[in-house]
PDB file of N, CA and C in Angstrom:
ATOM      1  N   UNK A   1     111.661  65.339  94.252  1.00  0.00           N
ATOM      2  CA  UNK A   1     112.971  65.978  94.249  1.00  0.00           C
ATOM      3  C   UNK A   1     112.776  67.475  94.032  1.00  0.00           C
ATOM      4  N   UNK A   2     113.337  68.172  94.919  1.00  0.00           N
ATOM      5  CA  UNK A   2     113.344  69.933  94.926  1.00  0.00           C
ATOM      6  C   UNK A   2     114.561  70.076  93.922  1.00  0.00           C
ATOM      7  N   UNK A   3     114.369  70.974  93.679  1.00  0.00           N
ATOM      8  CA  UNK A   3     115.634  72.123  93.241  1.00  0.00           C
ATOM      9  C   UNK A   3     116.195  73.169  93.691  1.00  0.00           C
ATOM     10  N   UNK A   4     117.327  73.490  93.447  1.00  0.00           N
ATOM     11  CA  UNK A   4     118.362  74.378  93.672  1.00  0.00           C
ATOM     12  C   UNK A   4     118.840  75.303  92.970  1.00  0.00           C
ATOM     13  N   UNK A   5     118.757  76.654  93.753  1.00  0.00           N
ATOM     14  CA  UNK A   5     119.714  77.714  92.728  1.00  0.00           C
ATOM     15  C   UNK A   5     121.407  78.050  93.018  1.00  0.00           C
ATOM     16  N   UNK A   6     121.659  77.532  92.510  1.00  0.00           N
ATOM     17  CA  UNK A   6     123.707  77.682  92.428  1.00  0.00           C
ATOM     18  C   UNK A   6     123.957  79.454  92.960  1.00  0.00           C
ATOM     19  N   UNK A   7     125.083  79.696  93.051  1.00  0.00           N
ATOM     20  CA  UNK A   7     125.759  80.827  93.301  1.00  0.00           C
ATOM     21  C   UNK A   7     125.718  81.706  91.892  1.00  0.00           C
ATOM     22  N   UNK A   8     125.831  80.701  90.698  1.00  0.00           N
ATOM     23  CA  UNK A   8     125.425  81.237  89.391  1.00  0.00           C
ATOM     24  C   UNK A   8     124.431  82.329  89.057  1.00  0.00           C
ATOM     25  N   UNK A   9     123.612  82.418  90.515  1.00  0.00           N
ATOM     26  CA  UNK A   9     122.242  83.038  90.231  1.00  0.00           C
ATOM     27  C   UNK A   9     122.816  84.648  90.428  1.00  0.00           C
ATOM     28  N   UNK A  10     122.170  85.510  89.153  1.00  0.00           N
ATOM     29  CA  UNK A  10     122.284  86.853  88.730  1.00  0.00           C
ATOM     30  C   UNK A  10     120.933  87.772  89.470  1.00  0.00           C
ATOM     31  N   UNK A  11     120.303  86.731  90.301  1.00  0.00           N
ATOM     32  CA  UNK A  11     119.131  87.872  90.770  1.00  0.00           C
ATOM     33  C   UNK A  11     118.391  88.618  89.662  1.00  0.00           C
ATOM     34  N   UNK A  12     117.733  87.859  88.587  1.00  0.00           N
ATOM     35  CA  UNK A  12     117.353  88.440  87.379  1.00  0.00           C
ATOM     36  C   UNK A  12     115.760  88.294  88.108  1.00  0.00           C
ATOM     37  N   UNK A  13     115.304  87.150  88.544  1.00  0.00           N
ATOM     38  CA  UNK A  13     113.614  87.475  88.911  1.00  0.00           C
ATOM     39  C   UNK A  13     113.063  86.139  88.025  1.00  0.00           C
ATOM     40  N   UNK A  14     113.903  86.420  87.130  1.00  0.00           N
ATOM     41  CA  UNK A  14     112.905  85.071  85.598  1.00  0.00           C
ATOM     42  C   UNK A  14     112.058  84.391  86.496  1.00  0.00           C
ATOM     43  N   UNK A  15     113.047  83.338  87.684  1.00  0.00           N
ATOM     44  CA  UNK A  15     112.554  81.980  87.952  1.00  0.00           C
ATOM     45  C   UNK A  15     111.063  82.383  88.648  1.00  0.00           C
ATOM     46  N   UNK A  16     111.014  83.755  89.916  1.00  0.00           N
ATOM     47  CA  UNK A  16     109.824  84.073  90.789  1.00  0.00           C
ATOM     48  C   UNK A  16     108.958  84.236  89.569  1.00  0.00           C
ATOM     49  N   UNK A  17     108.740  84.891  88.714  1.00  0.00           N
ATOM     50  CA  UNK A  17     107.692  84.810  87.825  1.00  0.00           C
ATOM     51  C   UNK A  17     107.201  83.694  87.654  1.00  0.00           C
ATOM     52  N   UNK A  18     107.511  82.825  87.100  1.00  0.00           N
ATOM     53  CA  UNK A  18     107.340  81.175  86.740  1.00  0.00           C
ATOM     54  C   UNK A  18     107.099  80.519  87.688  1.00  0.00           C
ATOM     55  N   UNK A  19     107.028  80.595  88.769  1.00  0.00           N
ATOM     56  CA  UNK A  19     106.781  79.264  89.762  1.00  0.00           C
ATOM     57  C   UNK A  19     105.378  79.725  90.059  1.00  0.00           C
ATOM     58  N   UNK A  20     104.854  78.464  90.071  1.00  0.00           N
ATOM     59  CA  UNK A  20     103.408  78.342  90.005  1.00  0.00           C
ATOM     60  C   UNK A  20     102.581  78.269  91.600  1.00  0.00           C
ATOM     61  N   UNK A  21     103.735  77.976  92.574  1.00  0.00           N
ATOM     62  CA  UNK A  21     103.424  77.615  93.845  1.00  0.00           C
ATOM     63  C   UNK A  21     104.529  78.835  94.684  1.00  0.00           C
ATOM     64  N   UNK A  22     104.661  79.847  94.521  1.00  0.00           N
ATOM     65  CA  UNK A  22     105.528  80.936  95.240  1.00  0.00           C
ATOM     66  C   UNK A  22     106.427  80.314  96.170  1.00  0.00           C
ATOM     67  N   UNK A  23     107.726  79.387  95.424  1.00  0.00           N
ATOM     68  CA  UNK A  23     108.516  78.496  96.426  1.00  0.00           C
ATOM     69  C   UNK A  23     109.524  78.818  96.010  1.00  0.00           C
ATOM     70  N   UNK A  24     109.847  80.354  95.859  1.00  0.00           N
ATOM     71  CA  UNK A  24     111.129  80.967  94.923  1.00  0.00           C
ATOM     72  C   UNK A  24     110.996  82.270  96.171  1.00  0.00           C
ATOM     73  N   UNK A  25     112.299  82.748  96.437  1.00  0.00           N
ATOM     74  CA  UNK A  25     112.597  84.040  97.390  1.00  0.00           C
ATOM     75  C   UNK A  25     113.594  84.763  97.256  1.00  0.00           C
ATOM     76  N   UNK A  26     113.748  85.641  97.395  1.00  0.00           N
ATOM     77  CA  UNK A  26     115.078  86.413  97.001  1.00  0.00           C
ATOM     78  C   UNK A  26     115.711  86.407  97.925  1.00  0.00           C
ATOM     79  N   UNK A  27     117.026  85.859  97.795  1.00  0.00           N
ATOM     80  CA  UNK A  27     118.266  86.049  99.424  1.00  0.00           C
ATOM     81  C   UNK A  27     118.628  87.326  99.370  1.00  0.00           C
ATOM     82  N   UNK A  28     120.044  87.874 100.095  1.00  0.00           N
ATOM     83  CA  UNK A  28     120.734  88.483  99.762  1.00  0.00           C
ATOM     84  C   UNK A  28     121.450  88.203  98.405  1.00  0.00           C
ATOM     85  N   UNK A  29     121.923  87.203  98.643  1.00  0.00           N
ATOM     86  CA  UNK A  29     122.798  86.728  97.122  1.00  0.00           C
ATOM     87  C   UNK A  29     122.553  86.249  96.031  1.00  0.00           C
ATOM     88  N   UNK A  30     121.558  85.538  96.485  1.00  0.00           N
ATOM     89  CA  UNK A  30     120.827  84.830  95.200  1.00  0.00           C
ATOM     90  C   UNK A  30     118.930  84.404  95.408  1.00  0.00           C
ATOM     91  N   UNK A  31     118.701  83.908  94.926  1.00  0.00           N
ATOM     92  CA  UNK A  31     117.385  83.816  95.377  1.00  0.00           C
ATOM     93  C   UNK A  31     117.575  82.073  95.883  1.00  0.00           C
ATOM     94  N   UNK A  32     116.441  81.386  96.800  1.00  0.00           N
ATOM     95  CA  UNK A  32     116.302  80.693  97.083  1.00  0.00           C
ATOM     96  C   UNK A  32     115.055  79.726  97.075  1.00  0.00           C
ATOM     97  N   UNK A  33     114.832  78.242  96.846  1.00  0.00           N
ATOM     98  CA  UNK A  33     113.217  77.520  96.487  1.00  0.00           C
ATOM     99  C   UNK A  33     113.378  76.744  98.025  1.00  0.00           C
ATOM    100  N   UNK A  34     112.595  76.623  98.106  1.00  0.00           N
ATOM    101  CA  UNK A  34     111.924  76.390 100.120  1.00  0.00           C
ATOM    102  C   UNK A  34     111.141  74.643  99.121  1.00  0.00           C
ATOM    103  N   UNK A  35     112.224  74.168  99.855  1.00  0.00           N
ATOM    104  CA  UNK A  35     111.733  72.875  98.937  1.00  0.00           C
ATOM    105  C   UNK A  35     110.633  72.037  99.940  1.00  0.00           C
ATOM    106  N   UNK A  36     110.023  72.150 101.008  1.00  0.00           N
ATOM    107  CA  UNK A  36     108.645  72.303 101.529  1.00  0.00           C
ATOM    108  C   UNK A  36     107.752  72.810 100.310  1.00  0.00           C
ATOM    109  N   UNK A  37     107.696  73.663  99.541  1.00  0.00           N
ATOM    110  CA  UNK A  37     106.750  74.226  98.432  1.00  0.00           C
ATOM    111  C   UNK A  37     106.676  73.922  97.131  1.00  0.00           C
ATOM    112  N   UNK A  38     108.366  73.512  96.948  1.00  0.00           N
ATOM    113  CA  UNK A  38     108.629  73.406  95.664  1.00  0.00           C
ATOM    114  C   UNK A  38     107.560  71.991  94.817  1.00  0.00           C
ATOM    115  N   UNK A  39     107.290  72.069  93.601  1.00  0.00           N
ATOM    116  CA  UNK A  39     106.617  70.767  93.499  1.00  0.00           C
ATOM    117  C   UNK A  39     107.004  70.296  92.448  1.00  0.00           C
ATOM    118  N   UNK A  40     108.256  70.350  92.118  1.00  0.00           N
ATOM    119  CA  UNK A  40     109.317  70.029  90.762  1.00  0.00           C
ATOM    120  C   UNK A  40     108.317  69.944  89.117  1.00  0.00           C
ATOM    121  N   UNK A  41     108.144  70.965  89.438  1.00  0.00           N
ATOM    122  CA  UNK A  41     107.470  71.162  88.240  1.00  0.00           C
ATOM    123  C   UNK A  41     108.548  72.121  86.590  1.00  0.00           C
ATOM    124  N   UNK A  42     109.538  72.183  87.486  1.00  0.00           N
ATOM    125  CA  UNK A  42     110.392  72.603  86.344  1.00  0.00           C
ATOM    126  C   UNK A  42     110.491  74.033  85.395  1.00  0.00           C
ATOM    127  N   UNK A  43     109.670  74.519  86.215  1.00  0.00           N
ATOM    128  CA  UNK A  43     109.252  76.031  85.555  1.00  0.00           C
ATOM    129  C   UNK A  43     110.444  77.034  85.640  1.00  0.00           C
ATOM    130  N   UNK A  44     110.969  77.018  86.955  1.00  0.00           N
ATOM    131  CA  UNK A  44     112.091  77.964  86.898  1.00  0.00           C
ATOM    132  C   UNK A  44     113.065  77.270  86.397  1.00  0.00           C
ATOM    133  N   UNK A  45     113.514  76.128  85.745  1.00  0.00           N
ATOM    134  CA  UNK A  45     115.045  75.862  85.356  1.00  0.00           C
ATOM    135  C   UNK A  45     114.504  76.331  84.046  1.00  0.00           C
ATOM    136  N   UNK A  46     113.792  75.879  83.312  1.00  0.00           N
ATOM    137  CA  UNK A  46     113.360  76.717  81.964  1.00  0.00           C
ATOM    138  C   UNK A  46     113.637  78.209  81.625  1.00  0.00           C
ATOM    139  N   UNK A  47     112.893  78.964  82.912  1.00  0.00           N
ATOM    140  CA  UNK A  47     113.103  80.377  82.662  1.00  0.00           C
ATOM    141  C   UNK A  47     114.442  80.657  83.535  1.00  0.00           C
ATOM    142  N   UNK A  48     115.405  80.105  83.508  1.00  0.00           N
ATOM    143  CA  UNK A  48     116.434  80.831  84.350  1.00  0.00           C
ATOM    144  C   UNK A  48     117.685  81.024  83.091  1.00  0.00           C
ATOM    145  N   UNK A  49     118.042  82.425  82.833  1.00  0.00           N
ATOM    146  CA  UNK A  49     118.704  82.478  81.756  1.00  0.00           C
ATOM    147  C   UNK A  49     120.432  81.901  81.968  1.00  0.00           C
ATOM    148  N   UNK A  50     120.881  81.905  82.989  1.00  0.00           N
ATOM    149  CA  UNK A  50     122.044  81.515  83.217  1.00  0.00           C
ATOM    150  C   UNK A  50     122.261  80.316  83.751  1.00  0.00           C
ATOM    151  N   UNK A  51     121.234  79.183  83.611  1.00  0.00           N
ATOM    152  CA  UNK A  51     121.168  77.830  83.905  1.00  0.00           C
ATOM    153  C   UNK A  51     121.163  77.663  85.557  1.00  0.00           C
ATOM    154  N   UNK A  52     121.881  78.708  86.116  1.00  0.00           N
ATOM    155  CA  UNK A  52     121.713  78.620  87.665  1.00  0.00           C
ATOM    156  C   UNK A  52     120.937  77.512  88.907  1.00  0.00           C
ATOM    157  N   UNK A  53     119.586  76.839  88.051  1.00  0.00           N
ATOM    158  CA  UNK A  53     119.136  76.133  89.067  1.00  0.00           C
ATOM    159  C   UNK A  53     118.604  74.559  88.504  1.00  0.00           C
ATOM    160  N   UNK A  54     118.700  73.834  89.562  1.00  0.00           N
ATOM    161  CA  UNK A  54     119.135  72.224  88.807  1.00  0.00           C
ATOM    162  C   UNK A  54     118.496  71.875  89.820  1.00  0.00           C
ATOM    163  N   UNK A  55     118.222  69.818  89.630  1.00  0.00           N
ATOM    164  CA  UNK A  55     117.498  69.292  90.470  1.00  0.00           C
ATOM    165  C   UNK A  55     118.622  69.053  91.581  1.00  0.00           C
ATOM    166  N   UNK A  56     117.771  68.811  92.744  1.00  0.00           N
ATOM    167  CA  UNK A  56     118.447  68.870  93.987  1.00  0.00           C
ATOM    168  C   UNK A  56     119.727  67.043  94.163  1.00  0.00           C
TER     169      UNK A  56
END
């Protein structure tokens, strides 16, 4: 199961730091996980300060 970043997302960066497999991108609006990469390892819902991203 991938995850998702909500509209919630503030474009803070937290989650790209933390992902261990670079499956985090910055949109225009929010950033986005390319769930081809993602490997639910849970790193960015931890570091995301506004809860923004959840399992898919």
């Amino acid at each position: 199961m991938t995850h998702v970043i909500s509209d919630e997302c503030i474009l803070c960066g937290a989650c790209v730091d933390e992902c261990p497999v670079d499956a985090i991108s910055e949109g225009e609006e929010k950033y986005h996980i390319d769930p081809e990469t993602c490997i639910d390892c849970e790193a960015c819902v931890d570091a995301c300060p506004v809860e923004a991203i959840s399992a898919e």
